[in-house]
C-alpha atoms as a PDB file:
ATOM      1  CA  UNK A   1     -16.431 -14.861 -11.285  1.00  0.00           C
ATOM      2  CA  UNK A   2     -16.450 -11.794  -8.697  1.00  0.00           C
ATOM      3  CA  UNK A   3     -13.693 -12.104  -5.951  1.00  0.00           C
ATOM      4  CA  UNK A   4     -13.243 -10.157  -2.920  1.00  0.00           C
ATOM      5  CA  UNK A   5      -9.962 -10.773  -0.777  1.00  0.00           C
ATOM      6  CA  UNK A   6      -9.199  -9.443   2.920  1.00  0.00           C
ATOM      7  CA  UNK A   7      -5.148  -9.012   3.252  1.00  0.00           C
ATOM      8  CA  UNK A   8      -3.872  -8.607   6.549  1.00  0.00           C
ATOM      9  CA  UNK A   9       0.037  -8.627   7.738  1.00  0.00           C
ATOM     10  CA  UNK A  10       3.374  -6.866   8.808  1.00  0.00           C
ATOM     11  CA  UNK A  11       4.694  -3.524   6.117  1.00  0.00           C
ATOM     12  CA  UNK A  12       7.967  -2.114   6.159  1.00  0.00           C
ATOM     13  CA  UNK A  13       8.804   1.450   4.238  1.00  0.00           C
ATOM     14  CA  UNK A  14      11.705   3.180   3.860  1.00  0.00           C
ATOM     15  CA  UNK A  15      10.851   6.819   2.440  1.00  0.00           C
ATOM     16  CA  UNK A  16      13.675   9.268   1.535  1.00  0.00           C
ATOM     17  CA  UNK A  17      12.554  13.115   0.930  1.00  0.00           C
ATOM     18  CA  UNK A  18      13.941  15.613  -1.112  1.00  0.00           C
ATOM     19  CA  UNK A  19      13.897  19.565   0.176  1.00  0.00           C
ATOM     20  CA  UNK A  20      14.484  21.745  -2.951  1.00  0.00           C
ATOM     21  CA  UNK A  21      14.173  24.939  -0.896  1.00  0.00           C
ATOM     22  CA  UNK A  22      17.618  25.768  -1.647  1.00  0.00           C
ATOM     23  CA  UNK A  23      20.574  25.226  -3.937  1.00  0.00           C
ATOM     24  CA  UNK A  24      21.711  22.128  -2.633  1.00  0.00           C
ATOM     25  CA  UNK A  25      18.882  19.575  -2.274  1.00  0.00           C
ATOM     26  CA  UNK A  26      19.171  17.884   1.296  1.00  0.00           C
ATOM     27  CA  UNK A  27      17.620  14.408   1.487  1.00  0.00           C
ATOM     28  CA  UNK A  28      16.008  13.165   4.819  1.00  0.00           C
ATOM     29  CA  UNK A  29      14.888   9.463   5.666  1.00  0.00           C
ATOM     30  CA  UNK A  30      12.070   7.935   7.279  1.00  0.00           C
ATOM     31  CA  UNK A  31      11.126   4.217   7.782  1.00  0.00           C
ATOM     32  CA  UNK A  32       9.293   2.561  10.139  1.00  0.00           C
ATOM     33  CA  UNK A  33       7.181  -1.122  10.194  1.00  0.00           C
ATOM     34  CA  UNK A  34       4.011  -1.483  11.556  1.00  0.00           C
ATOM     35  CA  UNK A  35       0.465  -3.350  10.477  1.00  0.00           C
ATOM     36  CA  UNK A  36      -1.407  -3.481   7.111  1.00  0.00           C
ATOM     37  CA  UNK A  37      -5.096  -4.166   5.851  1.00  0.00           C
ATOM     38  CA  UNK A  38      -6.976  -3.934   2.905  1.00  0.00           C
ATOM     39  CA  UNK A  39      -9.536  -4.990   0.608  1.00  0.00           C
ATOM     40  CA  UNK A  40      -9.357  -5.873  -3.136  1.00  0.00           C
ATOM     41  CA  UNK A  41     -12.538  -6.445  -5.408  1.00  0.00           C
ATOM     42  CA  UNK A  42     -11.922  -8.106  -8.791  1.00  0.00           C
ATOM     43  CA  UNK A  43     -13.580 -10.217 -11.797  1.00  0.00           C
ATOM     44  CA  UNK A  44     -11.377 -13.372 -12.386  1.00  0.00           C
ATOM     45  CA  UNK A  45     -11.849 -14.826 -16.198  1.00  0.00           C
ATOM     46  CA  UNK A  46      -9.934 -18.258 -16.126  1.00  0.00           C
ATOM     47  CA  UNK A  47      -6.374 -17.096 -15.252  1.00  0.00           C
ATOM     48  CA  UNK A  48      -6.973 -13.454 -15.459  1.00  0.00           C
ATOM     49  CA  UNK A  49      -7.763 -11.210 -12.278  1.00  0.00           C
ATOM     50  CA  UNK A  50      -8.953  -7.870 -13.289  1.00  0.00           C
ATOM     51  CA  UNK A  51      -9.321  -5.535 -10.239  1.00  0.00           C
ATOM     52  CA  UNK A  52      -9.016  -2.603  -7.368  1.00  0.00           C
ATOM     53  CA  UNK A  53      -6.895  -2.947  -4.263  1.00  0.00           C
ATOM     54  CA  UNK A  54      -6.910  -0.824  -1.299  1.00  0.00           C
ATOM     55  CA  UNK A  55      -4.607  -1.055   1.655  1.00  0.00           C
ATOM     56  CA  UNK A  56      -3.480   1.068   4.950  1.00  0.00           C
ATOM     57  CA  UNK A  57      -0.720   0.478   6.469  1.00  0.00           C
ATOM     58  CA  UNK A  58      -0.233   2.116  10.305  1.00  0.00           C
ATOM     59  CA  UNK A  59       3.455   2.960  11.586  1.00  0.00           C
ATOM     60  CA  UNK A  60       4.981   4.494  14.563  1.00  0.00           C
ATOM     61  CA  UNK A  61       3.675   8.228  14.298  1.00  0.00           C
ATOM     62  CA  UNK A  62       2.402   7.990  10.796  1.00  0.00           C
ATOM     63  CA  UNK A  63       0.189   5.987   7.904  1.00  0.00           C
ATOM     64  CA  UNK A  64       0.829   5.111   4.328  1.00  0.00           C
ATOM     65  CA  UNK A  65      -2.339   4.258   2.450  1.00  0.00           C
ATOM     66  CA  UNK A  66      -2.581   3.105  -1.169  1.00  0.00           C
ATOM     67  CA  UNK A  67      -5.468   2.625  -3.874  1.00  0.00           C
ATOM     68  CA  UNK A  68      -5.560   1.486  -7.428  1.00  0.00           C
ATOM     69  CA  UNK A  69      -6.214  -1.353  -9.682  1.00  0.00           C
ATOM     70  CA  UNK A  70      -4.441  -4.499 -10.324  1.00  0.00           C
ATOM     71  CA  UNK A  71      -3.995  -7.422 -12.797  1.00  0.00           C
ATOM     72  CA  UNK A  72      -2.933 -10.892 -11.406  1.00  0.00           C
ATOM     73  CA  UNK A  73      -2.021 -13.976 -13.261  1.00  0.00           C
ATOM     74  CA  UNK A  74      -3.154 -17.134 -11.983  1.00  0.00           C
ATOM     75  CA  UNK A  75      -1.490 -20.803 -12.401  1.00  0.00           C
ATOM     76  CA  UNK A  76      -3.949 -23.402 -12.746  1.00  0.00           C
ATOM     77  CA  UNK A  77      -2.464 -26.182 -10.000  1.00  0.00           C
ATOM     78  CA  UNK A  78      -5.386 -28.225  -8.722  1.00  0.00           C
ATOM     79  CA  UNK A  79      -5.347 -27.484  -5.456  1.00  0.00           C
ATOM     80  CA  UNK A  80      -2.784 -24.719  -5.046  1.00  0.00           C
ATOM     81  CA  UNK A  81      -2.665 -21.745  -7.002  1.00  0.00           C
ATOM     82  CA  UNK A  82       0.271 -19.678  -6.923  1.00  0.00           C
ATOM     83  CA  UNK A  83       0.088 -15.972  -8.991  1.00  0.00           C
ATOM     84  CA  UNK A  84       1.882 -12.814  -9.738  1.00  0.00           C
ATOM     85  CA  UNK A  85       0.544  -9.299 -10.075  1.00  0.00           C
ATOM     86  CA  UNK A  86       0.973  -5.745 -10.770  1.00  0.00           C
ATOM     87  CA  UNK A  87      -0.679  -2.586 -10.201  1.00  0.00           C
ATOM     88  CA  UNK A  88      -0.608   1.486 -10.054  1.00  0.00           C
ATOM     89  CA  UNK A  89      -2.411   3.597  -8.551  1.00  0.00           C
ATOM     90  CA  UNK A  90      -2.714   6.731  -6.156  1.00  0.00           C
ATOM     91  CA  UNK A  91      -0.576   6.713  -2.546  1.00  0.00           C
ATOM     92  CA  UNK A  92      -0.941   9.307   0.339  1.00  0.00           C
ATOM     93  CA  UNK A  93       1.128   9.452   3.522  1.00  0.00           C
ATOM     94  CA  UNK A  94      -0.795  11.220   6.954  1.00  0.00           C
ATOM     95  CA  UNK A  95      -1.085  11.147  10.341  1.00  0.00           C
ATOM     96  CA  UNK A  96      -4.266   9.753  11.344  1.00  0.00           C
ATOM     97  CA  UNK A  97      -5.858  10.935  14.932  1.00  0.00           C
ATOM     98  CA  UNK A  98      -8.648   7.949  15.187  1.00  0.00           C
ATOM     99  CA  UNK A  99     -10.088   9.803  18.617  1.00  0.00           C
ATOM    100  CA  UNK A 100     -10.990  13.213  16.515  1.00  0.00           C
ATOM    101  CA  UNK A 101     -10.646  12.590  12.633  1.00  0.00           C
ATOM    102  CA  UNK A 102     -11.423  15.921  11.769  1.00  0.00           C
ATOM    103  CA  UNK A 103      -7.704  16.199  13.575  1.00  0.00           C
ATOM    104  CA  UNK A 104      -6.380  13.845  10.948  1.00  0.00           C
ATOM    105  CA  UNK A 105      -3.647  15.422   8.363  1.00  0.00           C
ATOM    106  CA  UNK A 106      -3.310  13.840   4.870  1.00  0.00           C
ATOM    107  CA  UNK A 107      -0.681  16.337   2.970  1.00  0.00           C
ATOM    108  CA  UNK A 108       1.356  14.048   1.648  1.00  0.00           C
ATOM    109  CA  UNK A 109       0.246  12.363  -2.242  1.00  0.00           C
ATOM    110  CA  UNK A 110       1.394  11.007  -5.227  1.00  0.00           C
ATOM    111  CA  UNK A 111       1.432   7.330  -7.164  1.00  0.00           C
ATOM    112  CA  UNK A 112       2.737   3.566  -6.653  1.00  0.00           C
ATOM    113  CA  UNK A 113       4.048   1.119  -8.265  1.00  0.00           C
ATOM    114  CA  UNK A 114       3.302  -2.362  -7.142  1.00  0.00           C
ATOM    115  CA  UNK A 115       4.136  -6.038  -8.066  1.00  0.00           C
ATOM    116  CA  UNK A 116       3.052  -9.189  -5.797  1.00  0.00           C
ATOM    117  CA  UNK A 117       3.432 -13.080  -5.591  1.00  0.00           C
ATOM    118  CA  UNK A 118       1.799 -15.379  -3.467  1.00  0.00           C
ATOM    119  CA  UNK A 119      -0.086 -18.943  -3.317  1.00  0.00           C
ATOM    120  CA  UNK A 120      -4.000 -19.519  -2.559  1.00  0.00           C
ATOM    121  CA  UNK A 121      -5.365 -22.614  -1.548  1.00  0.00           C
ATOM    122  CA  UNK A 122      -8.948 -23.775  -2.356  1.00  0.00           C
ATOM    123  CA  UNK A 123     -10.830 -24.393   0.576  1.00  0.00           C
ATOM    124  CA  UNK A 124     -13.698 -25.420  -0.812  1.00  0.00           C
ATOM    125  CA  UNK A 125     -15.970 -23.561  -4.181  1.00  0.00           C
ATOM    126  CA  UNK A 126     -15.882 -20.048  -2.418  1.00  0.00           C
ATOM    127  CA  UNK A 127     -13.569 -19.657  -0.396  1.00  0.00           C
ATOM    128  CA  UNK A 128      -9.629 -19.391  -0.182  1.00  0.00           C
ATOM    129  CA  UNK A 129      -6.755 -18.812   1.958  1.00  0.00           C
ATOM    130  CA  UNK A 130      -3.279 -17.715   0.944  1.00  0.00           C
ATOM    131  CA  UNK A 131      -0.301 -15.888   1.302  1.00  0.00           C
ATOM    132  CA  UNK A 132       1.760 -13.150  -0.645  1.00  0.00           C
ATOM    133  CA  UNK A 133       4.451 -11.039  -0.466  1.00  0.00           C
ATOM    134  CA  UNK A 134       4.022  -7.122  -2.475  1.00  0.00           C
ATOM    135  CA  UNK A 135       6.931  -4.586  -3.155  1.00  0.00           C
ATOM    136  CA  UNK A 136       5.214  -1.163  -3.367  1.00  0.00           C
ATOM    137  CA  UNK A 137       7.550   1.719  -4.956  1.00  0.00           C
ATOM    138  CA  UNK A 138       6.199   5.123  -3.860  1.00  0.00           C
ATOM    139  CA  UNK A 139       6.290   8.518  -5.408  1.00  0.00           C
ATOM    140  CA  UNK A 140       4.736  11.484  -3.413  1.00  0.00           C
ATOM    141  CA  UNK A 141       4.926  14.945  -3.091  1.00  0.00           C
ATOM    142  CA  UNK A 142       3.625  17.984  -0.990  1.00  0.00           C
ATOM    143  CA  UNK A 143       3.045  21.662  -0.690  1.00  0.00           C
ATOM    144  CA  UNK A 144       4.984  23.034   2.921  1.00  0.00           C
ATOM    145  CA  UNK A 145       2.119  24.178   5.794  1.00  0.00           C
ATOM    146  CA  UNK A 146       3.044  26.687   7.949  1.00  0.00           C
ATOM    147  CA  UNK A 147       3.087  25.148  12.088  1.00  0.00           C
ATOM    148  CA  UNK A 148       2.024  21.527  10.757  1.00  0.00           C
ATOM    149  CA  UNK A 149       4.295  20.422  12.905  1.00  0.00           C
ATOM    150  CA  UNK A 150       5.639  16.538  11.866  1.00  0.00           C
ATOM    151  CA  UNK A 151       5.081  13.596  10.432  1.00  0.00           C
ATOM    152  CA  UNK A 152       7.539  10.955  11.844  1.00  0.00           C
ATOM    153  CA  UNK A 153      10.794  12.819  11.298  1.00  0.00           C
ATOM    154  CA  UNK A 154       9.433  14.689   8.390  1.00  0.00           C
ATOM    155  CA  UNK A 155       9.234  18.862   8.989  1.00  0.00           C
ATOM    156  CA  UNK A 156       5.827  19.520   7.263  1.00  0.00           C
ATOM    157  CA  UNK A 157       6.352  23.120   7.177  1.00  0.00           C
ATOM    158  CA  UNK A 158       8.825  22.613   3.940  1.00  0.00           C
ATOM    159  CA  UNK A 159       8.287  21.606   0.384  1.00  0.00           C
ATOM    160  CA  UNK A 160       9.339  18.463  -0.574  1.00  0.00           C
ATOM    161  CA  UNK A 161       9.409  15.100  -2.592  1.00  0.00           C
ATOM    162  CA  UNK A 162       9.238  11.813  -1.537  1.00  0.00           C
ATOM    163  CA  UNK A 163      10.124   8.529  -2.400  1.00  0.00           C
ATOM    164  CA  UNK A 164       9.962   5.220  -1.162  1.00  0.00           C
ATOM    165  CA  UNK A 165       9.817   1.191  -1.038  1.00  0.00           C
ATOM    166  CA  UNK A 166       6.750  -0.222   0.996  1.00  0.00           C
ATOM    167  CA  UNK A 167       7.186  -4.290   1.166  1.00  0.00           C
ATOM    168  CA  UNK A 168       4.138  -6.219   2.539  1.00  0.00           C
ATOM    169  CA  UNK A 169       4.123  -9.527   3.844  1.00  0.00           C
ATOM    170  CA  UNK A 170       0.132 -10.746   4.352  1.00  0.00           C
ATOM    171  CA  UNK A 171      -2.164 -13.158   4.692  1.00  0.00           C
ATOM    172  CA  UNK A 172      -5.678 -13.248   3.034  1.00  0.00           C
ATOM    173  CA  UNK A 173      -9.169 -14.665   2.531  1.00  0.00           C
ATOM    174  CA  UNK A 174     -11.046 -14.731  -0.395  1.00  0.00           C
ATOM    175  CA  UNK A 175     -14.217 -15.037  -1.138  1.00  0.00           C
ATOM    176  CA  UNK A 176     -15.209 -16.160  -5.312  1.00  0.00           C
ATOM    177  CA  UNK A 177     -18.807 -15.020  -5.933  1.00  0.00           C
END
């Protein structure tokens, strides 16, 4: 069976980065909450999801976006199914400008690590509605760009690792093909 679920909901991320530029590494934080959305496509074989999930999530001054495939275990409760997952894939961190995109800066990449519970109920043969709760672990890096300016509080002119803990609370609808 195909499935195709729309997530929508509140993120929080906390991101710490690391400036190697000198000697003694200096560490700066930025977190922030804001919106998320997504998509995931997947082929479900009894209990067994098999899949792709894509999500962005917008803060104050800055966006986190995420892509990668997943594998989710169903429990087979007539009715109610709850399920846990896990996935990897790539991560990026930008500031979006949705009046001129060619304005839009993405400089900021790497990987995730993500797990995920929730519960969907049937709402009839195709369709279901549910809830879940994902803990994203972020690992990203970039090259310094000379007057880039900022990204939240981060100084884009320097070199610099990143990482961070993204935590999504959604809703979603899903549609089984």
């Amino acid at each position: 069976m195909f499935c195709v679920e729309i997530p929508g909901g509140y993120s929080f991320v906390n991101i710490v980065q690391f400036d190697s530029s000198n000697f003694n590494p200096e560490a700066e934080r930025l977190e922030g909450s804001g919106i998320v959305g997504g998509l995931a496509l997947g082929f479900r074989l009894y209990w067994l999801t098999i899949g792709a999930r894509a999500s962005i999530a917008s803060y104050f001054g800055f966006e986190i976006g995420t892509a990668g495939i997943d594998l989710a275990l169903h429990f087979p409760i007539p009715g109610v199914q709850p399920y846990i997952r896990a996935g990897f894939g790539y991560a990026w961190m930008g500031d979006a400008d949705y009046m001129d995109p060619s304005l839009s800066t993405t400089d900021v990449y790497g990987f995730e690590l993500d797990v995920g519970a929730g519960l969907d109920i049937k709402l009839g043969r195709v369709v279901s509605l549910g809830a879940g709760f994902d803990a994203v672990f972020l690992n990203m890096t970039r090259q310094g760009i000379s007057m880039a300016g900022s990204a939240g509080s981060v100084d884009l002119e320097e070199n610099g690792d990143a990482v961070g803990l993204q935590m999504r609370i959604h809703a979603h609808l899903t549609f089984h093909i």
